[in-house]
Structure formats: structure tokens, C-alpha cells
PDBML (XML) file of the C-alpha atoms, coordinates in Angstrom:
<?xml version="1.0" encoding="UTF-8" ?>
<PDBx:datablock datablockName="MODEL"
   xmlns:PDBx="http://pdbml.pdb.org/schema/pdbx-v50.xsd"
   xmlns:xsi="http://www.w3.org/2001/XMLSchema-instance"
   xsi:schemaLocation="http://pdbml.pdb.org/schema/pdbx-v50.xsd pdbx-v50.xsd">
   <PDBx:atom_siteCategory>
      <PDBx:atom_site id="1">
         <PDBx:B_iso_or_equiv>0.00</PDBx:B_iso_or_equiv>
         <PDBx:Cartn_x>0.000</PDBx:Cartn_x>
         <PDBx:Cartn_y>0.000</PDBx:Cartn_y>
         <PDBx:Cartn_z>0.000</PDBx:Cartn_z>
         <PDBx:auth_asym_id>A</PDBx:auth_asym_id>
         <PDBx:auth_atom_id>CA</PDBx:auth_atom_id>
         <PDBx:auth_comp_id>UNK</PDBx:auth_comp_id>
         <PDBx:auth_seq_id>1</PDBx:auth_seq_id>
         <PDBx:group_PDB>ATOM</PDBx:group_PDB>
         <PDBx:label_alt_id xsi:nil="true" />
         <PDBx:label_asym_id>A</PDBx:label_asym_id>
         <PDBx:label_atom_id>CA</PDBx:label_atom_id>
         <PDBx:label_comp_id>UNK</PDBx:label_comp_id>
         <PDBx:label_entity_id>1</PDBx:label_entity_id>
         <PDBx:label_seq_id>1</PDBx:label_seq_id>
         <PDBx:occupancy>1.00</PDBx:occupancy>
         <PDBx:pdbx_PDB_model_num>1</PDBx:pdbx_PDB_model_num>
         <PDBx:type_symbol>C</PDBx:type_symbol>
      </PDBx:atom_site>
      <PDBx:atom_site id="2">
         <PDBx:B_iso_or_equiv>0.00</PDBx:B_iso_or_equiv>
         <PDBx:Cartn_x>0.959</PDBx:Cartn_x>
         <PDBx:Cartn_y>3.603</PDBx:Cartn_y>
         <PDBx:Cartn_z>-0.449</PDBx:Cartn_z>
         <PDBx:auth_asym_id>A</PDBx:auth_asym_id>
         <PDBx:auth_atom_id>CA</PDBx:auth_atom_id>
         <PDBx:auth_comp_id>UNK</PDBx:auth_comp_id>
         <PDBx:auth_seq_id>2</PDBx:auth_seq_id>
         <PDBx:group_PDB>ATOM</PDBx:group_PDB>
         <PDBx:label_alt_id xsi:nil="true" />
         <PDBx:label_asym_id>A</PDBx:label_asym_id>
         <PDBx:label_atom_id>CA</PDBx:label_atom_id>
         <PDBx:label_comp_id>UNK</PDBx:label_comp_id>
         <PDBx:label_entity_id>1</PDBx:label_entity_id>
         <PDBx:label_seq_id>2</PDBx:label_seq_id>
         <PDBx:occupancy>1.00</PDBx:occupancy>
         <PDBx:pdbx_PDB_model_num>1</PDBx:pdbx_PDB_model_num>
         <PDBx:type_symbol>C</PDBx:type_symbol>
      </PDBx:atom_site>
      <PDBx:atom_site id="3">
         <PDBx:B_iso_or_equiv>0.00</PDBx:B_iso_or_equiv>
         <PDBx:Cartn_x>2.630</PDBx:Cartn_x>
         <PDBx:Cartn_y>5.146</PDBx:Cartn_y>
         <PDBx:Cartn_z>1.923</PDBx:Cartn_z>
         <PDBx:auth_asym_id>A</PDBx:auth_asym_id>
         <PDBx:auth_atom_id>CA</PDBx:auth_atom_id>
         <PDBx:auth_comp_id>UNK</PDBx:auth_comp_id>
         <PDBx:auth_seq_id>3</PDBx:auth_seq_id>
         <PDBx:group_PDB>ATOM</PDBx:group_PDB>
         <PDBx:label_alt_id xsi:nil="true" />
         <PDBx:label_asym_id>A</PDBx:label_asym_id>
         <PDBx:label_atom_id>CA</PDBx:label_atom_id>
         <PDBx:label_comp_id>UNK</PDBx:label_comp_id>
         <PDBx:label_entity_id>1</PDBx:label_entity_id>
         <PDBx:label_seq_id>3</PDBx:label_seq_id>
         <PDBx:occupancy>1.00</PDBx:occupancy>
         <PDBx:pdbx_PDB_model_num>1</PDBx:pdbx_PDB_model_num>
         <PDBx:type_symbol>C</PDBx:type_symbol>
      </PDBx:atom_site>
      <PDBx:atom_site id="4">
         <PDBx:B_iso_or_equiv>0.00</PDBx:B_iso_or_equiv>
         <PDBx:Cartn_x>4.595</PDBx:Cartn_x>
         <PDBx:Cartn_y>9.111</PDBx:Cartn_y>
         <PDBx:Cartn_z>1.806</PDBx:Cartn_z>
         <PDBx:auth_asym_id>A</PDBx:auth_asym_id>
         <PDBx:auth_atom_id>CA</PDBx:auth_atom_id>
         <PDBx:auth_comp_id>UNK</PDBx:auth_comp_id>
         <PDBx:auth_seq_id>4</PDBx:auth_seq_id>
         <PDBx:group_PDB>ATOM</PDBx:group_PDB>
         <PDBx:label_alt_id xsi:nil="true" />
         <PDBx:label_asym_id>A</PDBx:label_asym_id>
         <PDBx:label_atom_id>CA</PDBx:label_atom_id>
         <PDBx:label_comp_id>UNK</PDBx:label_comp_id>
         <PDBx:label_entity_id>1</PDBx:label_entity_id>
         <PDBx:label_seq_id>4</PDBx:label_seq_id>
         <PDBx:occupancy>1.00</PDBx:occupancy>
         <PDBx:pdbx_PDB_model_num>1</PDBx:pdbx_PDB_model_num>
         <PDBx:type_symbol>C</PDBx:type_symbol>
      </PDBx:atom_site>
      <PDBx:atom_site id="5">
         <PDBx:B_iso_or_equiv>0.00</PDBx:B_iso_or_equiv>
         <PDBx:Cartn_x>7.190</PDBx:Cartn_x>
         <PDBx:Cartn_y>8.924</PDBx:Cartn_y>
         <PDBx:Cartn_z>3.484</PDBx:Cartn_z>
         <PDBx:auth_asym_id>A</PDBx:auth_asym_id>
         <PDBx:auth_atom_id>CA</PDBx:auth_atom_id>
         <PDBx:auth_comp_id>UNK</PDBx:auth_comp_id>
         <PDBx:auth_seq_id>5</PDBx:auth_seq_id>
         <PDBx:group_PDB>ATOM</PDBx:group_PDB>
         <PDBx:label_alt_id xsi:nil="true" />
         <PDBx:label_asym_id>A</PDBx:label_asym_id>
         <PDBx:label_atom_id>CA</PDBx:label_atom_id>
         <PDBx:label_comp_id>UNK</PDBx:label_comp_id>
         <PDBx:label_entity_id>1</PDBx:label_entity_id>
         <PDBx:label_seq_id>5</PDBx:label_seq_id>
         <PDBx:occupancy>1.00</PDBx:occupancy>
         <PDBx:pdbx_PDB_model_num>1</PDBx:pdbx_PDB_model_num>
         <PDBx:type_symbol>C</PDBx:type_symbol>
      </PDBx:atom_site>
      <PDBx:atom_site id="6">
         <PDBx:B_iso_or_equiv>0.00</PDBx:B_iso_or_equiv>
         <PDBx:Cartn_x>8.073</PDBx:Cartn_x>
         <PDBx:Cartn_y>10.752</PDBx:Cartn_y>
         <PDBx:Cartn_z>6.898</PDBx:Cartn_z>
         <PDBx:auth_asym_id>A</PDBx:auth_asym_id>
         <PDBx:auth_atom_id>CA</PDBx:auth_atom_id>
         <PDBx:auth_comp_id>UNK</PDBx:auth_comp_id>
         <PDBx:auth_seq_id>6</PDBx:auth_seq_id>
         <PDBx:group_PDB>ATOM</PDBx:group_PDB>
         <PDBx:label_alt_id xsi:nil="true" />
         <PDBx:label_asym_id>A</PDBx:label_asym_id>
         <PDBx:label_atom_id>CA</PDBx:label_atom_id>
         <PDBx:label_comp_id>UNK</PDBx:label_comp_id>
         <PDBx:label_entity_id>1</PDBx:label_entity_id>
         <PDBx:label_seq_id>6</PDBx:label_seq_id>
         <PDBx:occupancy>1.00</PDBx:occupancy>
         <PDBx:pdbx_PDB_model_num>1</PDBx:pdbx_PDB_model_num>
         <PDBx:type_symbol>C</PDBx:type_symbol>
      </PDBx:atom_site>
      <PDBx:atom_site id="7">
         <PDBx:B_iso_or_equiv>0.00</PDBx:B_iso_or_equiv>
         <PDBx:Cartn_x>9.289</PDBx:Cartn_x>
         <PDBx:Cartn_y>13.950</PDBx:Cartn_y>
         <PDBx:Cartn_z>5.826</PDBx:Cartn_z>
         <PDBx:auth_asym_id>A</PDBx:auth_asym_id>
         <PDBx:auth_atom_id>CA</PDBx:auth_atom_id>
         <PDBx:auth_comp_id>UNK</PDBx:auth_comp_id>
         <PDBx:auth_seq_id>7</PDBx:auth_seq_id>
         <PDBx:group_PDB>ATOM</PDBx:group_PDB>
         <PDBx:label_alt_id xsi:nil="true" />
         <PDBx:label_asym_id>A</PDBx:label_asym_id>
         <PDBx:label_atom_id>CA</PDBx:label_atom_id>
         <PDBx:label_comp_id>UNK</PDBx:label_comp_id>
         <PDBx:label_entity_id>1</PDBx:label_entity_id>
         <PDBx:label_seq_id>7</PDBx:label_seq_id>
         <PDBx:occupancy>1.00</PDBx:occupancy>
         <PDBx:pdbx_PDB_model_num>1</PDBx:pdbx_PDB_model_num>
         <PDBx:type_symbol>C</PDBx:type_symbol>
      </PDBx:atom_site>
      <PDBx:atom_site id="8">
         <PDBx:B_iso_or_equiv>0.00</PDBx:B_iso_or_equiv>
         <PDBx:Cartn_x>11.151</PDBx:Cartn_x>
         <PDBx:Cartn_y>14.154</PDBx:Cartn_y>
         <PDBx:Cartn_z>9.181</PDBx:Cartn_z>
         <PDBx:auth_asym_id>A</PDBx:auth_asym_id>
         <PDBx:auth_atom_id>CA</PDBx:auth_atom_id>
         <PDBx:auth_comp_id>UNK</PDBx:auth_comp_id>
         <PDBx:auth_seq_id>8</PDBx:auth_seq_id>
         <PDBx:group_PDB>ATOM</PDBx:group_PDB>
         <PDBx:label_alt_id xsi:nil="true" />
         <PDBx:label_asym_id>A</PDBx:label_asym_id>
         <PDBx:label_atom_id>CA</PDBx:label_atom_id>
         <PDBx:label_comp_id>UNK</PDBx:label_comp_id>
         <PDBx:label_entity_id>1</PDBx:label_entity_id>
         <PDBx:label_seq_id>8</PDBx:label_seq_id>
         <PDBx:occupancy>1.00</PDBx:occupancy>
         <PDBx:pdbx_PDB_model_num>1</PDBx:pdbx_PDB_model_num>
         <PDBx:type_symbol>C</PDBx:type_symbol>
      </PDBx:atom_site>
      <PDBx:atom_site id="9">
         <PDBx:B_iso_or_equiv>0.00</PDBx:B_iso_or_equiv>
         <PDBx:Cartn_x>13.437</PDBx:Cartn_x>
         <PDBx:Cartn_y>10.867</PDBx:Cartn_y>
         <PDBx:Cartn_z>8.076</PDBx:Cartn_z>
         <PDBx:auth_asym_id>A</PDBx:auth_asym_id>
         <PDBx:auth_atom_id>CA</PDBx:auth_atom_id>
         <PDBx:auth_comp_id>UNK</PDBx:auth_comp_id>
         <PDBx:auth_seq_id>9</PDBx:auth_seq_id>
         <PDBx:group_PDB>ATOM</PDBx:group_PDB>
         <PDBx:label_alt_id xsi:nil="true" />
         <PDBx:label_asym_id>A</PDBx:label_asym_id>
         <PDBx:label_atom_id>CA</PDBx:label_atom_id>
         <PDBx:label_comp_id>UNK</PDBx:label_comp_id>
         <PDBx:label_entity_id>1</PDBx:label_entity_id>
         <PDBx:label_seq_id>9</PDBx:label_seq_id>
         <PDBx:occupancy>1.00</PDBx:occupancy>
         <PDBx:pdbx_PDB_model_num>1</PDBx:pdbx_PDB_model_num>
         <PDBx:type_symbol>C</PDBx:type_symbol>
      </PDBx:atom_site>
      <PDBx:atom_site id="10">
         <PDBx:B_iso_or_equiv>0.00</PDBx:B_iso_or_equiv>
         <PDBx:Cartn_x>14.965</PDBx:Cartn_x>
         <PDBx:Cartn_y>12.765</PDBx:Cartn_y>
         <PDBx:Cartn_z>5.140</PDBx:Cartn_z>
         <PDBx:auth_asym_id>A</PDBx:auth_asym_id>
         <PDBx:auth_atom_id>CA</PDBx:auth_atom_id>
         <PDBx:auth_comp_id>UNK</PDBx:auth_comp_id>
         <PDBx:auth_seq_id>10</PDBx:auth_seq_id>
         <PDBx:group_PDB>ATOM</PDBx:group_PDB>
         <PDBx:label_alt_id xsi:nil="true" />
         <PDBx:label_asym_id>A</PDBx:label_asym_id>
         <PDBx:label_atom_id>CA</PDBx:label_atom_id>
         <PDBx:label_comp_id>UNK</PDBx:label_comp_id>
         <PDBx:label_entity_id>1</PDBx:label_entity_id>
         <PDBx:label_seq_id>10</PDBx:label_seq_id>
         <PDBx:occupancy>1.00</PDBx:occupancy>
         <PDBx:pdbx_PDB_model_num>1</PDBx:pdbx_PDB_model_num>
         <PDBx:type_symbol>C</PDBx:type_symbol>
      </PDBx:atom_site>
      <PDBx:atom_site id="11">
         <PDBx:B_iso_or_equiv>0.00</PDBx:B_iso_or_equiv>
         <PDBx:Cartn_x>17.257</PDBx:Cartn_x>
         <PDBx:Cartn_y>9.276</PDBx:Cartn_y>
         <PDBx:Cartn_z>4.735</PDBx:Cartn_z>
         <PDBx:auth_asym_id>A</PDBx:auth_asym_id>
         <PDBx:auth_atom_id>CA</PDBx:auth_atom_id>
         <PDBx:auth_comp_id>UNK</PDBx:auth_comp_id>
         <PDBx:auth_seq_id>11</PDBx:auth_seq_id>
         <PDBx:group_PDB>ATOM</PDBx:group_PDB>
         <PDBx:label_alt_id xsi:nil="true" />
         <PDBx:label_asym_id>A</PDBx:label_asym_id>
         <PDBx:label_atom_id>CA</PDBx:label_atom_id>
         <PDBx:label_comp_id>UNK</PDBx:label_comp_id>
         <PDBx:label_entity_id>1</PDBx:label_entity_id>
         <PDBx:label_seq_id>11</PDBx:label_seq_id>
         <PDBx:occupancy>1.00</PDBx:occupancy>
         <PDBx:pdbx_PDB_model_num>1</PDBx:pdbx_PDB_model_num>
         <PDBx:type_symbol>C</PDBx:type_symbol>
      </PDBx:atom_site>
      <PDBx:atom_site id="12">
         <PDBx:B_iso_or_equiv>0.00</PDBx:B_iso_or_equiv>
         <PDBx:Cartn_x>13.891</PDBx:Cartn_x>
         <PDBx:Cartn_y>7.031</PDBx:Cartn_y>
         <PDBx:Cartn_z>4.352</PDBx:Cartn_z>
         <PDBx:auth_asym_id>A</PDBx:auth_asym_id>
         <PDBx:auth_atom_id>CA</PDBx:auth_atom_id>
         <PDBx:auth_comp_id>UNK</PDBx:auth_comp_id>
         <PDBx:auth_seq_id>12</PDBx:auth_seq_id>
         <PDBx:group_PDB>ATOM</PDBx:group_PDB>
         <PDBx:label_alt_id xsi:nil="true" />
         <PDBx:label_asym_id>A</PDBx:label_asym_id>
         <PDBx:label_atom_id>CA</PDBx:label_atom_id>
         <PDBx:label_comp_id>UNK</PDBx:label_comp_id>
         <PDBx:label_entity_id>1</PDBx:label_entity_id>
         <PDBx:label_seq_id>12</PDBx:label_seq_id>
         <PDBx:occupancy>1.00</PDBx:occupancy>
         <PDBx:pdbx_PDB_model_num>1</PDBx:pdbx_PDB_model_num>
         <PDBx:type_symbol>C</PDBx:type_symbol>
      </PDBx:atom_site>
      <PDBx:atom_site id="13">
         <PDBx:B_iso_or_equiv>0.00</PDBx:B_iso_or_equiv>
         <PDBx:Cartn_x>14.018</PDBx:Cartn_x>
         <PDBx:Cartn_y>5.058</PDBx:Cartn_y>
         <PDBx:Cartn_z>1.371</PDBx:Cartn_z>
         <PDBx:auth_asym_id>A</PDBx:auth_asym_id>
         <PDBx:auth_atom_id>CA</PDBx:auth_atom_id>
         <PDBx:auth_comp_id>UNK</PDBx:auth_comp_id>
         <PDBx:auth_seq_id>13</PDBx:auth_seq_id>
         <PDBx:group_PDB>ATOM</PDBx:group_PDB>
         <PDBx:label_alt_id xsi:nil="true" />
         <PDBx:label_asym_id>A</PDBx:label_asym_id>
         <PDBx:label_atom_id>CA</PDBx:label_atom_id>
         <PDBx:label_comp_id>UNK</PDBx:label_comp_id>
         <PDBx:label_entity_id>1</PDBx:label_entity_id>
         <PDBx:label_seq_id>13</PDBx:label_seq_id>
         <PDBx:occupancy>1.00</PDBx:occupancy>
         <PDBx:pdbx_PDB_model_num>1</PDBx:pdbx_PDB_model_num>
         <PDBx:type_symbol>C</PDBx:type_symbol>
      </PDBx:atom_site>
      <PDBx:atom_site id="14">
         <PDBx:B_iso_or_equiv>0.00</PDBx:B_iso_or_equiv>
         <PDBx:Cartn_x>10.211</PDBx:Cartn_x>
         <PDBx:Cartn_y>4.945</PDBx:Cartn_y>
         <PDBx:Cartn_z>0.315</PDBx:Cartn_z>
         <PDBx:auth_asym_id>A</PDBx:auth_asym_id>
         <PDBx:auth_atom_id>CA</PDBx:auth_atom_id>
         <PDBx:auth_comp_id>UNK</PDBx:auth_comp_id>
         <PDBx:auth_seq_id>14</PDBx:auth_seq_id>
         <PDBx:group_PDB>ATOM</PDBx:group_PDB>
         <PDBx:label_alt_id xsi:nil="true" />
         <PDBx:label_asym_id>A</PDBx:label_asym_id>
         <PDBx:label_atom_id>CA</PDBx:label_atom_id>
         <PDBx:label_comp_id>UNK</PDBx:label_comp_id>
         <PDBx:label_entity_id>1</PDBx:label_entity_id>
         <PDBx:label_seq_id>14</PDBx:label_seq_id>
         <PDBx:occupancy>1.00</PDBx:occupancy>
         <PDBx:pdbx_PDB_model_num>1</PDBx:pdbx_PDB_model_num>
         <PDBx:type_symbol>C</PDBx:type_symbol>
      </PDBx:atom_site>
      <PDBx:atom_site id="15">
         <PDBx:B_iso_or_equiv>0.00</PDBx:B_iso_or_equiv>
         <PDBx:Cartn_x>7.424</PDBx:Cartn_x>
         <PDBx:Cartn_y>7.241</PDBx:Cartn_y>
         <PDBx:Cartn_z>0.118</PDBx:Cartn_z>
         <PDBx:auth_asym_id>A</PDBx:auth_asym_id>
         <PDBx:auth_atom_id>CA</PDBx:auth_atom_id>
         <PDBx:auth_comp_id>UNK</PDBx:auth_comp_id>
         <PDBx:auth_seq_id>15</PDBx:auth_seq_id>
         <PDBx:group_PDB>ATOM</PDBx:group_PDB>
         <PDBx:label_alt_id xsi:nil="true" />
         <PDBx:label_asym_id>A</PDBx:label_asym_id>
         <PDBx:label_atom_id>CA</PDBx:label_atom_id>
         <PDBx:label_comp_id>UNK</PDBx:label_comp_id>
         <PDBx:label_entity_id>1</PDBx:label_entity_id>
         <PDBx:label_seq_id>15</PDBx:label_seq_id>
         <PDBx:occupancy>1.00</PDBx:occupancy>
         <PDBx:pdbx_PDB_model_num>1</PDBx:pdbx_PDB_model_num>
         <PDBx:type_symbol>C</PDBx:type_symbol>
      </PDBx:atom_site>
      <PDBx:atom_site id="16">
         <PDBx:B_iso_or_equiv>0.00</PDBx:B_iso_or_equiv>
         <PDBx:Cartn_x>9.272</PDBx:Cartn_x>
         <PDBx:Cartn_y>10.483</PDBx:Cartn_y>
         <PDBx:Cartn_z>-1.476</PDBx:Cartn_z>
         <PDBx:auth_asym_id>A</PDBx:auth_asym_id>
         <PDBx:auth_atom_id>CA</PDBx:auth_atom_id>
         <PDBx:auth_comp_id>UNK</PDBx:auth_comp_id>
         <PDBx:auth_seq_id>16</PDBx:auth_seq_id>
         <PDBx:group_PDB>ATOM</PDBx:group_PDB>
         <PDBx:label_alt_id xsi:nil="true" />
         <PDBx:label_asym_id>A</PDBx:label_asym_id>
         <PDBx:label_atom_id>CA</PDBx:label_atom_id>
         <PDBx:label_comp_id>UNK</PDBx:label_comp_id>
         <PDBx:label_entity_id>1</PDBx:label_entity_id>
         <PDBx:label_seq_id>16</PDBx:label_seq_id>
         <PDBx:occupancy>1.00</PDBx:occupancy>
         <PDBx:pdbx_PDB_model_num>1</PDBx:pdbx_PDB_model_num>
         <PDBx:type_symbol>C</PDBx:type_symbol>
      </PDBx:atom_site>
      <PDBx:atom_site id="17">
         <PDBx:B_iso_or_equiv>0.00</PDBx:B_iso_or_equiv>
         <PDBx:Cartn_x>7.380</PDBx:Cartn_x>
         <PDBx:Cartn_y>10.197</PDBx:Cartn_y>
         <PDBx:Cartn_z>-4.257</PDBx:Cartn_z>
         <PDBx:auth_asym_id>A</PDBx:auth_asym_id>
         <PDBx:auth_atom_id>CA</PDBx:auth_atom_id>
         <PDBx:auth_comp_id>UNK</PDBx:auth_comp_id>
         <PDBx:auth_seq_id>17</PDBx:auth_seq_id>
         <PDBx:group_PDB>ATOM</PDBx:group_PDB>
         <PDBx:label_alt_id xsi:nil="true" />
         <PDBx:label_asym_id>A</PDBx:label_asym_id>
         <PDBx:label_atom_id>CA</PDBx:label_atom_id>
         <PDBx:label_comp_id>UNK</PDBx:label_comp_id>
         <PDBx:label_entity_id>1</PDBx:label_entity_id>
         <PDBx:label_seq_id>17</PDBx:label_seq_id>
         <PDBx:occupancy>1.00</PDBx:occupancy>
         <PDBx:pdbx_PDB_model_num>1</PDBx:pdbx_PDB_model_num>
         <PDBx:type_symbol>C</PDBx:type_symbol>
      </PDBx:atom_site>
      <PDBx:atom_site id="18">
         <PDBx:B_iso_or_equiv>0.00</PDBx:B_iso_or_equiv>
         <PDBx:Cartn_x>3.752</PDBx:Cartn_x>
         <PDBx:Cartn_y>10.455</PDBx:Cartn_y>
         <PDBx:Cartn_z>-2.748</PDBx:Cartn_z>
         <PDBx:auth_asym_id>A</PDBx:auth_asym_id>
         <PDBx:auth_atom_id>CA</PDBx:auth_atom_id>
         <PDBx:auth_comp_id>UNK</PDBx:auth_comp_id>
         <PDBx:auth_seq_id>18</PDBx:auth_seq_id>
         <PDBx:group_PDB>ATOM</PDBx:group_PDB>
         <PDBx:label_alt_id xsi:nil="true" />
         <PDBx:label_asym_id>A</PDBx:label_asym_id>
         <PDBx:label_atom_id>CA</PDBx:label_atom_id>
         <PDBx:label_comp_id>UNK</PDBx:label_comp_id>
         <PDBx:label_entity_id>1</PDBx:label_entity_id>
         <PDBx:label_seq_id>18</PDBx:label_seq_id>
         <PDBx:occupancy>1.00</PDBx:occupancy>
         <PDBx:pdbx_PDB_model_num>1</PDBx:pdbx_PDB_model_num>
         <PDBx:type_symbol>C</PDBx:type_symbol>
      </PDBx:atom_site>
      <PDBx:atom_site id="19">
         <PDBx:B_iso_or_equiv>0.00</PDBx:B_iso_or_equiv>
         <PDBx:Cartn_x>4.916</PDBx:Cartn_x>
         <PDBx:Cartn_y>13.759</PDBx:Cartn_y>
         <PDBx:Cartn_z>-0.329</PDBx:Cartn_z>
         <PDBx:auth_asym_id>A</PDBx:auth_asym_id>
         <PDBx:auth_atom_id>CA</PDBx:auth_atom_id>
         <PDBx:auth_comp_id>UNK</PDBx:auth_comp_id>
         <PDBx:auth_seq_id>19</PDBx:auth_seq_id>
         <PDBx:group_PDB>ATOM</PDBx:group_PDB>
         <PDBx:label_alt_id xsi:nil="true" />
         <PDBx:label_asym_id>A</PDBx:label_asym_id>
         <PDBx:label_atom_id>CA</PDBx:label_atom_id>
         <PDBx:label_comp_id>UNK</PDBx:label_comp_id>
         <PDBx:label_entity_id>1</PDBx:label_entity_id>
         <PDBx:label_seq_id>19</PDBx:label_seq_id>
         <PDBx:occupancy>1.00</PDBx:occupancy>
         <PDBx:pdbx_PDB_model_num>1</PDBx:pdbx_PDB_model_num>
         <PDBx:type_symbol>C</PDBx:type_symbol>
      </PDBx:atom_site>
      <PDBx:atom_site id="20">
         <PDBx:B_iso_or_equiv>0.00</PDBx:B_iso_or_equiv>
         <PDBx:Cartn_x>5.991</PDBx:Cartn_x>
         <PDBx:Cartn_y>15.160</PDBx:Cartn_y>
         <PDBx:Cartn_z>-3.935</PDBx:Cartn_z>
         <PDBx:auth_asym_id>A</PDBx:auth_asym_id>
         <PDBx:auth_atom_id>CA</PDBx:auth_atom_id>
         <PDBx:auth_comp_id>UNK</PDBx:auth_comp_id>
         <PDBx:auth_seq_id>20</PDBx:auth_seq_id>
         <PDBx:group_PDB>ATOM</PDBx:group_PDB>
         <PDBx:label_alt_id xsi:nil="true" />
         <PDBx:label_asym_id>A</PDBx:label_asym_id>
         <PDBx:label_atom_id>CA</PDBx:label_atom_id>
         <PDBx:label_comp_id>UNK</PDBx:label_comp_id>
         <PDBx:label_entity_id>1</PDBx:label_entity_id>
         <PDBx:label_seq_id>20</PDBx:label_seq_id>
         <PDBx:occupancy>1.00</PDBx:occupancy>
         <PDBx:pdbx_PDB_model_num>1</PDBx:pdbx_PDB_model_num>
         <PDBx:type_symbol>C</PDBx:type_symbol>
      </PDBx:atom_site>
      <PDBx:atom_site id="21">
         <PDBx:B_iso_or_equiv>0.00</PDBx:B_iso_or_equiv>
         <PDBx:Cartn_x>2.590</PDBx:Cartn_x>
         <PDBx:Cartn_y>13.802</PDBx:Cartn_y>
         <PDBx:Cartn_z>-5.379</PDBx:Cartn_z>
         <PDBx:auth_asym_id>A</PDBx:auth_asym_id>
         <PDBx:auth_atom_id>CA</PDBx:auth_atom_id>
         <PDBx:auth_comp_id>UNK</PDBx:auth_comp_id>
         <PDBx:auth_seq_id>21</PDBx:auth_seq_id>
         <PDBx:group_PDB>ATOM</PDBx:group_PDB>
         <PDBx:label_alt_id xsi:nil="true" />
         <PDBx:label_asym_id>A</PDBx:label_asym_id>
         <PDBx:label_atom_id>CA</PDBx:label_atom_id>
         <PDBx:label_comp_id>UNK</PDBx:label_comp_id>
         <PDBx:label_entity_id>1</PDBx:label_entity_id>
         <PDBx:label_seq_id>21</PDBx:label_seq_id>
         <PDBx:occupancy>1.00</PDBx:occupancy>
         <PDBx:pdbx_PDB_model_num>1</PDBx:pdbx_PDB_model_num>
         <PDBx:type_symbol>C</PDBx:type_symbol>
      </PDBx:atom_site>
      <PDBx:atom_site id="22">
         <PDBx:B_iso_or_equiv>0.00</PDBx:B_iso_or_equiv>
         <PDBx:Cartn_x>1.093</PDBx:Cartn_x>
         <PDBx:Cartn_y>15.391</PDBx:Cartn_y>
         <PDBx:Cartn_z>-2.151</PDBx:Cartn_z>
         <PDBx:auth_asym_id>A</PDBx:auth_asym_id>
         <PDBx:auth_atom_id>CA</PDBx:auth_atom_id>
         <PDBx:auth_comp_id>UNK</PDBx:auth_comp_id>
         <PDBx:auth_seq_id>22</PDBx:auth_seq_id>
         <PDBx:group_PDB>ATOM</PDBx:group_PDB>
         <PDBx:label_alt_id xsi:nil="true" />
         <PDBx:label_asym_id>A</PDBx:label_asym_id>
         <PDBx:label_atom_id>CA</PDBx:label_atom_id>
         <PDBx:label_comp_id>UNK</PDBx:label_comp_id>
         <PDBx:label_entity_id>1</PDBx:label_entity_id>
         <PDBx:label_seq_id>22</PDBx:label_seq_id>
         <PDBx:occupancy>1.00</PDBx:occupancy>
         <PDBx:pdbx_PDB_model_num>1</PDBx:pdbx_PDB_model_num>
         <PDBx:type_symbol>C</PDBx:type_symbol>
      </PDBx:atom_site>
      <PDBx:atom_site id="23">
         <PDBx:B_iso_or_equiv>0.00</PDBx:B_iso_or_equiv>
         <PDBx:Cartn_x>2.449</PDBx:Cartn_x>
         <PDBx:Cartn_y>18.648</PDBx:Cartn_y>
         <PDBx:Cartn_z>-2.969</PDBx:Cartn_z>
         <PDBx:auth_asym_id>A</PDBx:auth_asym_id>
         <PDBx:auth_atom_id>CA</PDBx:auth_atom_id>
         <PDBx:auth_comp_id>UNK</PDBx:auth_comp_id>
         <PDBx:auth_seq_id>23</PDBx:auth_seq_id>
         <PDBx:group_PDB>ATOM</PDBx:group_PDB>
         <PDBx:label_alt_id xsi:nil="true" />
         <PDBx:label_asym_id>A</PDBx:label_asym_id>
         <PDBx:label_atom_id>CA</PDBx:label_atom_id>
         <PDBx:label_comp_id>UNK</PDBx:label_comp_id>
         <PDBx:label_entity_id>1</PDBx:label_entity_id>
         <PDBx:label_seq_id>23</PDBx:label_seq_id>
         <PDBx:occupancy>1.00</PDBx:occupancy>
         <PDBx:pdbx_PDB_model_num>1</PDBx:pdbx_PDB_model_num>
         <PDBx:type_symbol>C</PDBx:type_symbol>
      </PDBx:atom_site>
      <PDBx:atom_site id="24">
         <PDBx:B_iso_or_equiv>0.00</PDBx:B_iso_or_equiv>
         <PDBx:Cartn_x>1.661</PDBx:Cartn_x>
         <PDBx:Cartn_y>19.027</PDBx:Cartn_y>
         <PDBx:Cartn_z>-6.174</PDBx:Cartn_z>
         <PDBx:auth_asym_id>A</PDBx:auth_asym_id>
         <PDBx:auth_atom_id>CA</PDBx:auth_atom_id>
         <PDBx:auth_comp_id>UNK</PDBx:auth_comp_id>
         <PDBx:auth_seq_id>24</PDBx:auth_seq_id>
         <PDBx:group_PDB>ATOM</PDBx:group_PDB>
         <PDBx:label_alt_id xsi:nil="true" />
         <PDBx:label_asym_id>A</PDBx:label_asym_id>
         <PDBx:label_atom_id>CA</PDBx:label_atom_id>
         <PDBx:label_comp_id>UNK</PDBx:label_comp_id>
         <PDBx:label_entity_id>1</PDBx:label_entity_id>
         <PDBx:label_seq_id>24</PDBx:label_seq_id>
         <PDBx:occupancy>1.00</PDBx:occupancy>
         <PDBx:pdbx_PDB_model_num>1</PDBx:pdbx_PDB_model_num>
         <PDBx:type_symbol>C</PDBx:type_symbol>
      </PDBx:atom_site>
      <PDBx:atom_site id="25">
         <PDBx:B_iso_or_equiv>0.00</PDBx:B_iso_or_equiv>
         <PDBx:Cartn_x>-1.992</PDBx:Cartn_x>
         <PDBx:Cartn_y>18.041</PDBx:Cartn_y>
         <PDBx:Cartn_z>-6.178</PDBx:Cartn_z>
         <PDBx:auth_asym_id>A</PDBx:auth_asym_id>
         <PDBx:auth_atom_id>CA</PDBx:auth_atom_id>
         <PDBx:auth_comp_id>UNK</PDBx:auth_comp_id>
         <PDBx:auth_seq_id>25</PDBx:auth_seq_id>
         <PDBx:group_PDB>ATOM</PDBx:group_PDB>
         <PDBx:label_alt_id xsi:nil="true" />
         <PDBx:label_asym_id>A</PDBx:label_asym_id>
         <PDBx:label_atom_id>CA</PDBx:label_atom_id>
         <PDBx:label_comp_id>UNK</PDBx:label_comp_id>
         <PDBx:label_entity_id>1</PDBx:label_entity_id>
         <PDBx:label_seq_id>25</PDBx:label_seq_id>
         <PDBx:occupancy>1.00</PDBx:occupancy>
         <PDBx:pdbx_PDB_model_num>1</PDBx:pdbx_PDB_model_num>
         <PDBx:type_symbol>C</PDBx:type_symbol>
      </PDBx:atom_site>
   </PDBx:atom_siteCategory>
</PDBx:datablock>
């Protein structure tokens, strides 16, 4: 399942995409 990633844990490895996704919709 989707998950964005903690934008707290700069270094996590999943989930940048959907905070960027988040962003821009």
C-alpha cells in the first residue's frame, strides 16, 4: 500500500514520491 514517506526521516528510502505527489496536487 501507499505510503509518503516521513518527511522528518529525510534518509527514508520509500514514500518520497507520494509527499511530492502530495504537494503538487
Amino acid at each position: 500500500l501507499p505510503t509518503p514517506a516521513d518527511p522528518a526521516s529525510p534518509d527514508q528510502e520509500v514514500g518520497r514520491g507520494l509527499l511530492l505527489v502530495a504537494a503538487l496536487t
